[in-house]
C-alpha atoms as a PDB file:
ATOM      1  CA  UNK A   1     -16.049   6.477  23.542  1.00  0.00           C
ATOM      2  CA  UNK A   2     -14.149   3.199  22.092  1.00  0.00           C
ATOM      3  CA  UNK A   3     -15.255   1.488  19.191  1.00  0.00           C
ATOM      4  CA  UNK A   4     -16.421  -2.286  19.614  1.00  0.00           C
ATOM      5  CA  UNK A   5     -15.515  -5.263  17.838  1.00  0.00           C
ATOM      6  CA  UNK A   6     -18.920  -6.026  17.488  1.00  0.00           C
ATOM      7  CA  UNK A   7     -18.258  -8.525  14.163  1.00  0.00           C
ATOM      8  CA  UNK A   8     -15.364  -9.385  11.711  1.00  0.00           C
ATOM      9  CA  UNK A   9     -14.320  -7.477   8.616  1.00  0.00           C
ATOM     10  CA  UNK A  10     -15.545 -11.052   7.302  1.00  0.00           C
ATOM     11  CA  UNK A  11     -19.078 -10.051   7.531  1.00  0.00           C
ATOM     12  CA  UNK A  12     -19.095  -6.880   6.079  1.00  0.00           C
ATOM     13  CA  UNK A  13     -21.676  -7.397   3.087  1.00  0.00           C
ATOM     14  CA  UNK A  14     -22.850  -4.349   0.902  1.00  0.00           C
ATOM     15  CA  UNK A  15     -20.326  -1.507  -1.358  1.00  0.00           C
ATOM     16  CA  UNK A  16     -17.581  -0.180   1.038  1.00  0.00           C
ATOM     17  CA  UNK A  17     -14.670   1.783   0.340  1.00  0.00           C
ATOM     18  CA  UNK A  18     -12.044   0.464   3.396  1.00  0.00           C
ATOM     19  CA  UNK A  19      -9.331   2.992   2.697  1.00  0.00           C
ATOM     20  CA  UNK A  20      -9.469   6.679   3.063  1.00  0.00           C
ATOM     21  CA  UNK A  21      -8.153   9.736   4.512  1.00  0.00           C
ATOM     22  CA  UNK A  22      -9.573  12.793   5.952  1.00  0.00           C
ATOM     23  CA  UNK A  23      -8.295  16.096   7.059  1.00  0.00           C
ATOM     24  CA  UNK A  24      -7.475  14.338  10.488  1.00  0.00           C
ATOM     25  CA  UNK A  25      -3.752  13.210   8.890  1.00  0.00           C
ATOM     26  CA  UNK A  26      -3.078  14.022   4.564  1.00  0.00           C
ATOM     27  CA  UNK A  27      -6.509  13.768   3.410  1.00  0.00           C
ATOM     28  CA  UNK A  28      -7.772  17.587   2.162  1.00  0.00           C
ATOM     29  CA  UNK A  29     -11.541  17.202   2.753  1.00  0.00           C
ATOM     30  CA  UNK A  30     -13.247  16.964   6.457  1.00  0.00           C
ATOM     31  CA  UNK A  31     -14.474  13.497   7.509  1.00  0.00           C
ATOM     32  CA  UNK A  32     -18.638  15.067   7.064  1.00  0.00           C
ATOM     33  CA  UNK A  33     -18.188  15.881   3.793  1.00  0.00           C
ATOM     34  CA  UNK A  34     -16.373  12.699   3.126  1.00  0.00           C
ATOM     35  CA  UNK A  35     -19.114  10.581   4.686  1.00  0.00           C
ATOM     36  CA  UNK A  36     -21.981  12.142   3.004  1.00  0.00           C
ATOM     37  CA  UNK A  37     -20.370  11.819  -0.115  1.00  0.00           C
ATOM     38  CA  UNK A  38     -20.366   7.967   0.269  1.00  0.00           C
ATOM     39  CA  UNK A  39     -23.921   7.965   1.508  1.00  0.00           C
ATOM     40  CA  UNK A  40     -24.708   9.812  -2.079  1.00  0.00           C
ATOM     41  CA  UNK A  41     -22.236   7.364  -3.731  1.00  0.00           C
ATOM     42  CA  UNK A  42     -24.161   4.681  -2.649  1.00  0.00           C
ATOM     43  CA  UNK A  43     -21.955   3.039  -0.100  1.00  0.00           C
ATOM     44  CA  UNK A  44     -22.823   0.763   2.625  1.00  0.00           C
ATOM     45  CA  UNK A  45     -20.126   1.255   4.767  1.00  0.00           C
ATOM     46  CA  UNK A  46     -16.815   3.405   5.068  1.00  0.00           C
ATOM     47  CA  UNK A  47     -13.665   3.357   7.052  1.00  0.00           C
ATOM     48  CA  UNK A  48     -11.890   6.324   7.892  1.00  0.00           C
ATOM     49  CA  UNK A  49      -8.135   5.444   7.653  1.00  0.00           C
ATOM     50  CA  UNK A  50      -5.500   8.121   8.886  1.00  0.00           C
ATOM     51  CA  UNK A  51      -2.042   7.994   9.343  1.00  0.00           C
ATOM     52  CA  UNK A  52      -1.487   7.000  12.570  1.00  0.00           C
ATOM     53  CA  UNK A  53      -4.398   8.209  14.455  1.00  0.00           C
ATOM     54  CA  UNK A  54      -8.176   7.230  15.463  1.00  0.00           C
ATOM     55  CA  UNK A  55      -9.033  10.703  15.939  1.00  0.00           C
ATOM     56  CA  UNK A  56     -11.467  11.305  13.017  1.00  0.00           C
ATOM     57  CA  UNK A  57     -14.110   7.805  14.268  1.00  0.00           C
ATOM     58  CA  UNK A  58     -16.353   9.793  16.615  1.00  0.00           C
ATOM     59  CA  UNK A  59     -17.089  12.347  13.663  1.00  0.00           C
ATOM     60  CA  UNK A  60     -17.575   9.907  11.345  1.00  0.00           C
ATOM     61  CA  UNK A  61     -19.851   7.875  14.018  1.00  0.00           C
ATOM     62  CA  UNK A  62     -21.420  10.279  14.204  1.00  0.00           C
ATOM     63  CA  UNK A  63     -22.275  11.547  10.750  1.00  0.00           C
ATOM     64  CA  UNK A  64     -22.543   7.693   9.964  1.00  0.00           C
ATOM     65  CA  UNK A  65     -25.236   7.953  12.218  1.00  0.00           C
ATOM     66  CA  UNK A  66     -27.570  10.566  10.630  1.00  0.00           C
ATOM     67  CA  UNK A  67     -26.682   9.360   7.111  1.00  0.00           C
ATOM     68  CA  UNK A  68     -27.682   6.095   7.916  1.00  0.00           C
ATOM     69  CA  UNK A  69     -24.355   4.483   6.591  1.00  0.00           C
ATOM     70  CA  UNK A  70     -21.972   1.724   8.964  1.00  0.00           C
ATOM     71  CA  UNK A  71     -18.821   3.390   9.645  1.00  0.00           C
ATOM     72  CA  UNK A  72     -15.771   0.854  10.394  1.00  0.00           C
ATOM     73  CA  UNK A  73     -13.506   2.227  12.765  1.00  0.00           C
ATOM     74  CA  UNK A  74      -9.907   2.226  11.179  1.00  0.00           C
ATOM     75  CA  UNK A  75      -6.657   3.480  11.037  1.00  0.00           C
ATOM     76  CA  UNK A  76      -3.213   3.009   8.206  1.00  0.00           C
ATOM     77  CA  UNK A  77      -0.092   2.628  10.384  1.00  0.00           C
ATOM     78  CA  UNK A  78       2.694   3.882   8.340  1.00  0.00           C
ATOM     79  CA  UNK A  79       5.329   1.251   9.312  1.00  0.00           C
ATOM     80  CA  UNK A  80       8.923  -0.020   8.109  1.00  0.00           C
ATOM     81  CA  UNK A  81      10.364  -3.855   7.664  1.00  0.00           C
ATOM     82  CA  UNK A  82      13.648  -3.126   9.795  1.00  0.00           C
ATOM     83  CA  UNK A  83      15.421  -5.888   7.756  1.00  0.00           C
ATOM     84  CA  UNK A  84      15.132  -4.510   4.139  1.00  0.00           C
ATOM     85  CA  UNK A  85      14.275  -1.029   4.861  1.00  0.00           C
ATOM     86  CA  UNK A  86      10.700  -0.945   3.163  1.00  0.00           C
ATOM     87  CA  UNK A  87       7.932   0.628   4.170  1.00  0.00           C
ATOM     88  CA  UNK A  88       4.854  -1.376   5.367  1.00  0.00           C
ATOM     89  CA  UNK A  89       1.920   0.345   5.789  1.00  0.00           C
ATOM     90  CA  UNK A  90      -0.971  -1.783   7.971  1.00  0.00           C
ATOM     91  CA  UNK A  91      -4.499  -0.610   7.840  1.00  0.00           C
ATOM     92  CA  UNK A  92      -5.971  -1.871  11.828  1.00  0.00           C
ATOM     93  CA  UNK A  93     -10.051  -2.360  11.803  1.00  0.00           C
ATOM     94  CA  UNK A  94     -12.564  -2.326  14.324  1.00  0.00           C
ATOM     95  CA  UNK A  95      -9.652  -1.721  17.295  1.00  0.00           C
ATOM     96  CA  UNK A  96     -11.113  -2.023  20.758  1.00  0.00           C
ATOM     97  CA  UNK A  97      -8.647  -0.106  23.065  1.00  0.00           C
ATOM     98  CA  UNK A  98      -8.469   2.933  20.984  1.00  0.00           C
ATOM     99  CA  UNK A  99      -6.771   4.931  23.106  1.00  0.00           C
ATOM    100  CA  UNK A 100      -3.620   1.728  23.435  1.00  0.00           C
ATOM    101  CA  UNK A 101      -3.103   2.657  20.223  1.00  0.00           C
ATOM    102  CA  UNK A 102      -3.528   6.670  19.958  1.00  0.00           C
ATOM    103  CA  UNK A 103      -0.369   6.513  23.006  1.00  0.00           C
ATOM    104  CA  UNK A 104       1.774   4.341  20.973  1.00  0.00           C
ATOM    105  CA  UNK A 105       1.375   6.294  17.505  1.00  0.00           C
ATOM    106  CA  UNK A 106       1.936   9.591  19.379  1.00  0.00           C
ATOM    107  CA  UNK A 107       5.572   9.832  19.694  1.00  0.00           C
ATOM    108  CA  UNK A 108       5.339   8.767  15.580  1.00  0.00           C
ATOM    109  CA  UNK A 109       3.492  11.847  14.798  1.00  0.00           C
ATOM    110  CA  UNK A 110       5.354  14.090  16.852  1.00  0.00           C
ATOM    111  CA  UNK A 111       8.355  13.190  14.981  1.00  0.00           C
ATOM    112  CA  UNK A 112       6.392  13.452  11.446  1.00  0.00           C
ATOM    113  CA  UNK A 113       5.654  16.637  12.899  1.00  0.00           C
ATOM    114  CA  UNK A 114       9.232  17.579  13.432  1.00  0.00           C
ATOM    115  CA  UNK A 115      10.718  16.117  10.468  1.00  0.00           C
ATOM    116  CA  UNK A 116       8.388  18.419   8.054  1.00  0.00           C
ATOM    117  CA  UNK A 117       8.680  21.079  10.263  1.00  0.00           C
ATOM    118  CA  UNK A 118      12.601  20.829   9.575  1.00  0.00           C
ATOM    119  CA  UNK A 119      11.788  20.433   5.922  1.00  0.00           C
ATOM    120  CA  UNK A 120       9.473  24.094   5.893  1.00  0.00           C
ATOM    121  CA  UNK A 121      12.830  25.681   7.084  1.00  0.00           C
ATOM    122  CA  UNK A 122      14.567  23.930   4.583  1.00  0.00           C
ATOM    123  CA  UNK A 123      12.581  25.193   1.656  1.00  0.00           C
ATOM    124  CA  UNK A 124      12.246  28.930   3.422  1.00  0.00           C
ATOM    125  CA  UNK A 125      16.280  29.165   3.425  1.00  0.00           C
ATOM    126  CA  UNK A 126      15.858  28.299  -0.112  1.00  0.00           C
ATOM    127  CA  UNK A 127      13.636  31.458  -0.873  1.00  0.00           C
ATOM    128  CA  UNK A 128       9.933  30.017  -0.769  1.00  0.00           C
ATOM    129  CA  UNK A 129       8.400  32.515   1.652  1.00  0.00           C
ATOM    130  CA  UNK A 130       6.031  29.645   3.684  1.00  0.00           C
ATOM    131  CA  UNK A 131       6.597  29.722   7.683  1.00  0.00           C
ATOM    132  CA  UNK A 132       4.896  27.671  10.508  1.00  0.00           C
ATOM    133  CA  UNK A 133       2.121  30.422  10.781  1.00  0.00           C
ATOM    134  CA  UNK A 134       1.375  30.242   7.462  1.00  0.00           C
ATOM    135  CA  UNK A 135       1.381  26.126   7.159  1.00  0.00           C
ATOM    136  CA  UNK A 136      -1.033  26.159  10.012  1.00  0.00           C
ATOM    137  CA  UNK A 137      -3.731  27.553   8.188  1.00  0.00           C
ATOM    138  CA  UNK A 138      -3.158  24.412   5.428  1.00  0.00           C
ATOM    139  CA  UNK A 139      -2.308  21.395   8.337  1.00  0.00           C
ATOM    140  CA  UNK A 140      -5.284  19.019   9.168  1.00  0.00           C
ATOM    141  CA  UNK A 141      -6.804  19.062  12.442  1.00  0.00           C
ATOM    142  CA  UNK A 142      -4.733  16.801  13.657  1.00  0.00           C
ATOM    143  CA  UNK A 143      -2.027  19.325  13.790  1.00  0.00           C
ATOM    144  CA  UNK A 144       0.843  17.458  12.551  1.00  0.00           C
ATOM    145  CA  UNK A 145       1.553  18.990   8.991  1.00  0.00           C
ATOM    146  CA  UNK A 146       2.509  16.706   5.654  1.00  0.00           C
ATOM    147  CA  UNK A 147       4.250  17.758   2.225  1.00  0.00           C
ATOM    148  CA  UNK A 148       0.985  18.069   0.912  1.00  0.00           C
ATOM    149  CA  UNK A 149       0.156  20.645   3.229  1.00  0.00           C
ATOM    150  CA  UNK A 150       3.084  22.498   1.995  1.00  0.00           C
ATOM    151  CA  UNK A 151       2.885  22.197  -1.573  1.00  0.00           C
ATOM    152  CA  UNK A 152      -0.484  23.348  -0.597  1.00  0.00           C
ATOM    153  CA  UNK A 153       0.624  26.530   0.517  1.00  0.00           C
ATOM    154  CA  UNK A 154       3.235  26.974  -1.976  1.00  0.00           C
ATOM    155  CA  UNK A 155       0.373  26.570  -4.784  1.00  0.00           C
ATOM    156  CA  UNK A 156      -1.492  29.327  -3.597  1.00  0.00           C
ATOM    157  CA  UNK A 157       1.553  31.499  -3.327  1.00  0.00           C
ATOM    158  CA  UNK A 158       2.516  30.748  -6.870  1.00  0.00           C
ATOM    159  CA  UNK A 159       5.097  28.696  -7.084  1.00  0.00           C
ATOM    160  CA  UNK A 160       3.472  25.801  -8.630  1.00  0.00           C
ATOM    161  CA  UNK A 161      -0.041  24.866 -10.182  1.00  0.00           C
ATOM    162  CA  UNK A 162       0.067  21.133  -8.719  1.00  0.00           C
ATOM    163  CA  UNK A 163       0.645  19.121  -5.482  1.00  0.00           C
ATOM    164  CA  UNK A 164       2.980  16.749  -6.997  1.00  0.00           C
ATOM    165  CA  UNK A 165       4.572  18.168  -9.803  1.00  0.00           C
ATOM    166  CA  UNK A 166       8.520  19.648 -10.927  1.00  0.00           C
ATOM    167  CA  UNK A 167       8.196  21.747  -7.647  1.00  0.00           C
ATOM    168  CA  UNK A 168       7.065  18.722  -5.421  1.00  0.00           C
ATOM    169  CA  UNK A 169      10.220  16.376  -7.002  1.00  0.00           C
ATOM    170  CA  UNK A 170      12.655  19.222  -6.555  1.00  0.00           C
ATOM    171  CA  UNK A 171      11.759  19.458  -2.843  1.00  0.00           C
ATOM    172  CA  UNK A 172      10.804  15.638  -2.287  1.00  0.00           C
ATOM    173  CA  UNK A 173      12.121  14.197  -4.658  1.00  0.00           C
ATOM    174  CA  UNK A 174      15.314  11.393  -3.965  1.00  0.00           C
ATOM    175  CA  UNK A 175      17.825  13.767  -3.707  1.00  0.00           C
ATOM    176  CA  UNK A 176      15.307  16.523  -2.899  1.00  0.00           C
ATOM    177  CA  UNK A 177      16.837  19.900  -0.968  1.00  0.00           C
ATOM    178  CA  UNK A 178      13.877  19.709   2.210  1.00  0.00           C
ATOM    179  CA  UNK A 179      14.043  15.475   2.276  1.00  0.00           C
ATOM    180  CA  UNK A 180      14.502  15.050   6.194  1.00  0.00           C
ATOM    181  CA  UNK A 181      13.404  11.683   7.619  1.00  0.00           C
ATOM    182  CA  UNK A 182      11.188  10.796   9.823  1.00  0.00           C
ATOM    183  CA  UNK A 183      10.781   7.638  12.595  1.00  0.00           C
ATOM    184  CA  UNK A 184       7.804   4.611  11.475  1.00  0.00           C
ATOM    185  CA  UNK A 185       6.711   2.068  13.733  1.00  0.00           C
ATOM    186  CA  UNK A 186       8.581  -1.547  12.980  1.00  0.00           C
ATOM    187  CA  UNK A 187       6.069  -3.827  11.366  1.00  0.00           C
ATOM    188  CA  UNK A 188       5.818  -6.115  13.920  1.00  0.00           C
ATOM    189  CA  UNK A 189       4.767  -3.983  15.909  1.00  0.00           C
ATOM    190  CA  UNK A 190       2.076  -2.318  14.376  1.00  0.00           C
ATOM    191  CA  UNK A 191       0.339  -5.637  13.732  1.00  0.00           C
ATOM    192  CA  UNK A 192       0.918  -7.244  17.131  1.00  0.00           C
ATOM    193  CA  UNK A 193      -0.154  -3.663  18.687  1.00  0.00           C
ATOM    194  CA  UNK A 194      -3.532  -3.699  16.434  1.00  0.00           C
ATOM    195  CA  UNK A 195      -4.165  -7.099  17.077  1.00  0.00           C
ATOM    196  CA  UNK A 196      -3.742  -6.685  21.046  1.00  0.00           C
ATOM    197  CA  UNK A 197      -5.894  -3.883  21.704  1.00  0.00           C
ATOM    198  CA  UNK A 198      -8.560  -6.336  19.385  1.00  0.00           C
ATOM    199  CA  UNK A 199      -8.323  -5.136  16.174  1.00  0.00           C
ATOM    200  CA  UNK A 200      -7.456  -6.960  12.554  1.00  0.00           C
ATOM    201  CA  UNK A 201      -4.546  -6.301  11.002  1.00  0.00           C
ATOM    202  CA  UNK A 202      -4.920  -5.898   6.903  1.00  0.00           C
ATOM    203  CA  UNK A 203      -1.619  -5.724   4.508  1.00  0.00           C
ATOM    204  CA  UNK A 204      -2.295  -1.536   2.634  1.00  0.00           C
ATOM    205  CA  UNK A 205      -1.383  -2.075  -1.299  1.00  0.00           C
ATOM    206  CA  UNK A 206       1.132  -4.502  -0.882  1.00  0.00           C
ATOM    207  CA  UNK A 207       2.843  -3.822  -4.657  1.00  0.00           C
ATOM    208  CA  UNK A 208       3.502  -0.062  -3.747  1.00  0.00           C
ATOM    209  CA  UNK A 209       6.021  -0.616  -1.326  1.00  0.00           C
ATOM    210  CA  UNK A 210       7.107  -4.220  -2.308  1.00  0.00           C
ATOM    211  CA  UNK A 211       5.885  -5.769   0.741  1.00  0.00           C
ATOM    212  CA  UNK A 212       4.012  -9.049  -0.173  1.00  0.00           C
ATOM    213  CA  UNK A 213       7.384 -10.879   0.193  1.00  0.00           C
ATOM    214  CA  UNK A 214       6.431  -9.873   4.303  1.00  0.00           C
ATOM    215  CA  UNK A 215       3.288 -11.890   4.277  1.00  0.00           C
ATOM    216  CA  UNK A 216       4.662 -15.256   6.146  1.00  0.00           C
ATOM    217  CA  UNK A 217       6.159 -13.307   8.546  1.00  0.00           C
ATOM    218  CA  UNK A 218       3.502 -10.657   9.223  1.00  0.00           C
ATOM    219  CA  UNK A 219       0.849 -13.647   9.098  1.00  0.00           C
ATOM    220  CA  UNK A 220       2.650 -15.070  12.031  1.00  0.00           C
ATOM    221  CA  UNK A 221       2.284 -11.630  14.002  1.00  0.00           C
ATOM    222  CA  UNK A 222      -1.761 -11.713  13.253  1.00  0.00           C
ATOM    223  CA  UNK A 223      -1.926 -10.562  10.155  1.00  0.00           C
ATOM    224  CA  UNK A 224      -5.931 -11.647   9.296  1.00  0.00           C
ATOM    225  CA  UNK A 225      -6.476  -9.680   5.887  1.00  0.00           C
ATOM    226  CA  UNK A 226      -4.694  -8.264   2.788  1.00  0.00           C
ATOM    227  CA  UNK A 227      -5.575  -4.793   0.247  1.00  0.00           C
ATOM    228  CA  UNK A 228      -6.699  -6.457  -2.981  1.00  0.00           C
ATOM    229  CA  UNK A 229      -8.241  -3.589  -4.724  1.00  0.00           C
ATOM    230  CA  UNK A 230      -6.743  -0.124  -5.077  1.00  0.00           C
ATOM    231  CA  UNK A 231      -5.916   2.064  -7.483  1.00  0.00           C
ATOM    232  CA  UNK A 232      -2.398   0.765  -7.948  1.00  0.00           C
ATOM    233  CA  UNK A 233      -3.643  -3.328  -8.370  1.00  0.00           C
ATOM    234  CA  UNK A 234      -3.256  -4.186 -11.683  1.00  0.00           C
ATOM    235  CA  UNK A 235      -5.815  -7.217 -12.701  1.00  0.00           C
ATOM    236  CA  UNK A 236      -2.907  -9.473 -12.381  1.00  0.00           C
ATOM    237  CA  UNK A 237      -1.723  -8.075  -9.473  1.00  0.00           C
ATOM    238  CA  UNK A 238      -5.198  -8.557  -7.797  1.00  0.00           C
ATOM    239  CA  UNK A 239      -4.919 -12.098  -9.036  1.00  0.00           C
ATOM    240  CA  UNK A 240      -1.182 -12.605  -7.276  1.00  0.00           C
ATOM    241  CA  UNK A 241      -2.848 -11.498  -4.059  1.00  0.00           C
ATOM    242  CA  UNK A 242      -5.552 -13.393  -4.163  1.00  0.00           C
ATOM    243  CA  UNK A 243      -3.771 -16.350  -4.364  1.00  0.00           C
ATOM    244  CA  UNK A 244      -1.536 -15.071  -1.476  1.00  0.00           C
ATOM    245  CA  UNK A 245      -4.603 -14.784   0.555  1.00  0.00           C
ATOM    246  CA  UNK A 246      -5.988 -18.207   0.119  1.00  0.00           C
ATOM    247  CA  UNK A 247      -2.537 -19.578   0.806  1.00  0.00           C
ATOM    248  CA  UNK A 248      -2.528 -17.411   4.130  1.00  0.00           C
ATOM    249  CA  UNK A 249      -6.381 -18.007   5.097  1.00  0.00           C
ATOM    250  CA  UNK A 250      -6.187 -13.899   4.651  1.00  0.00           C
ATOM    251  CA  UNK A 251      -9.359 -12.439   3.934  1.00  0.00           C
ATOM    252  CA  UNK A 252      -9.587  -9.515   0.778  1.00  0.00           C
ATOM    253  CA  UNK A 253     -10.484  -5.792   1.109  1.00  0.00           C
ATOM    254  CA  UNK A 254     -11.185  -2.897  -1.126  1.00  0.00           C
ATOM    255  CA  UNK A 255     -10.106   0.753  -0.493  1.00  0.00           C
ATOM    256  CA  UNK A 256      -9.417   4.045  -2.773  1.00  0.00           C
ATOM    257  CA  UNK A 257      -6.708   5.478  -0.285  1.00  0.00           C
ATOM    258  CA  UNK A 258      -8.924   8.421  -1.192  1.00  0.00           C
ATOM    259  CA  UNK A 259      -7.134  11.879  -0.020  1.00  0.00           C
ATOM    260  CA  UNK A 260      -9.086  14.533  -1.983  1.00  0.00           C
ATOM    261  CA  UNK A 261      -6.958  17.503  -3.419  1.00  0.00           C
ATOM    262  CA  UNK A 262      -3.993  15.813  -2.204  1.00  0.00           C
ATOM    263  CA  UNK A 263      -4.169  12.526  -4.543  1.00  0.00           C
ATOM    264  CA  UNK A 264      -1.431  12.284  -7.224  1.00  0.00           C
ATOM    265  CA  UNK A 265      -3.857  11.191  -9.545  1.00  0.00           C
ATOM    266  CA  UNK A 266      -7.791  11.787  -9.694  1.00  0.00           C
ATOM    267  CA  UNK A 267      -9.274   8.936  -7.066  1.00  0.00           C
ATOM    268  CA  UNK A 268     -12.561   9.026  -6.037  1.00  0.00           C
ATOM    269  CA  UNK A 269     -14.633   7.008  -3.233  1.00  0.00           C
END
């Protein structure tokens, strides 16, 4: 079951929160829960936006369905600008050839998978008493697990009282003792790849990662749209990007980059 491109993110009318995360990638609450909380919020419309993966649409089709609220089929690519180094992350809506996309994420989330893997062995050597078991009970049902699923685990074990706190810095931290790296999909790539299997392409919270210098350049690749409010858009930051986006043609969205538990700060829907 593929999602359709039935109409542009242009006409989307009605309250929609356009950025958030589920228990499908670093998200701590199940995609249900998370749509009939919007339908009590008083949303219109939702878009379920993992790392890297479509998995979580059908459920929230579904549940869309009986709540009587649109659900836009999405996804956050967590990509890199091979020429500075930066990451890029590009949220894809309304993709047609779902599973295109699912095959060239995969070997992306295998690696993620890996790389933290690597970093729970890192922190065990260093006397934290977590093992792959025990982080299964914590990862998402995706299966690939994330820090937060860790710190998760280590919170309940008490070694810390918080997700990102002393603990979470000494870890992941620059400089941190379980930092291991992991592979991201070039930039181009993502948006070309989103925009080929019929989705649109839309810039994530271009000031966190320093990435509206990209815009020419990921315009040209089919860029169509760009994050104007989050939680880390300053009113004069929303007002740099909408001037970006009229210079572009780019079109605006709004997203919490909602993740539950797992937030660094309190963000709701």
């Amino acid at each position: 079951m593929s999602p359709r491109n039935a109409r542009s993110l242009r006409d989307l009318t009605g309250k929609a929160d356009l950025h958030v995360h589920s228990a499908w990638s670093d998200g701590s609450l199940p995609v249900p829960r998370i749509v009939k909380t919007a339908k009590v919020l008083g949303l219109a419309a939702l878009s379920i936006t993992d790392h890297d993966t479509l998995a979580g649409w059908e459920e929230a089709a579904e549940e869309g369905k009986k709540q009587g609220l649109e659900i836009v089929p999405g996804i956050e690519v967590s990509a890199f600008d091979p020429e500075t180094g930066r990451k890029v992350h590009i949220l894809g809506y309304r993709i047609q050839d779902r599973a295109a996309v699912e095959n060239a994420c995969r070997p992306y989330l295998e690696d993620r998978r890996r790389a933290n893997l690597e970093a729970l062995s890192l922190i065990r050597a260093a006397g934290y008493p977590v093992d792959e078991e025990t982080l299964a009970a914590y990862t998402g049902k995706g299966g690939v697990p994330y820090r937060q699923h860790i710190m998760h685990a280590l919170a309940d074990r008490g070694y810390t009282a918080a997700i990102y706190g002393p603990l979470y810095k000494r870890l992941f931290g620059p400089g941190g003792l379980a930092v291991v790296k992991s592979r991201y999909m070039p930039a181009e790539e993502a948006v070309r790849l989103i925009v080929h299997c019929g989705g649109e392409a839309v810039l994530a919270h271009p000031f966190q990662y320093d990435s509206l210098g990209l815009l020419p350049r990921l315009v040209e690749w089919g860029l169509s749209g760009i994050e104007c409010w989050h939680p880390t858009q300053t009113p004069q930051r929303r007002r740099i990007v909408r001037e970006q986006a009229a210079r572009h043609g780019l079109f605006l969205t709004r997203g919490s980059d909602f993740h539950g538990l797992y937030s660094e700060k309190p963000v709701p829907l």
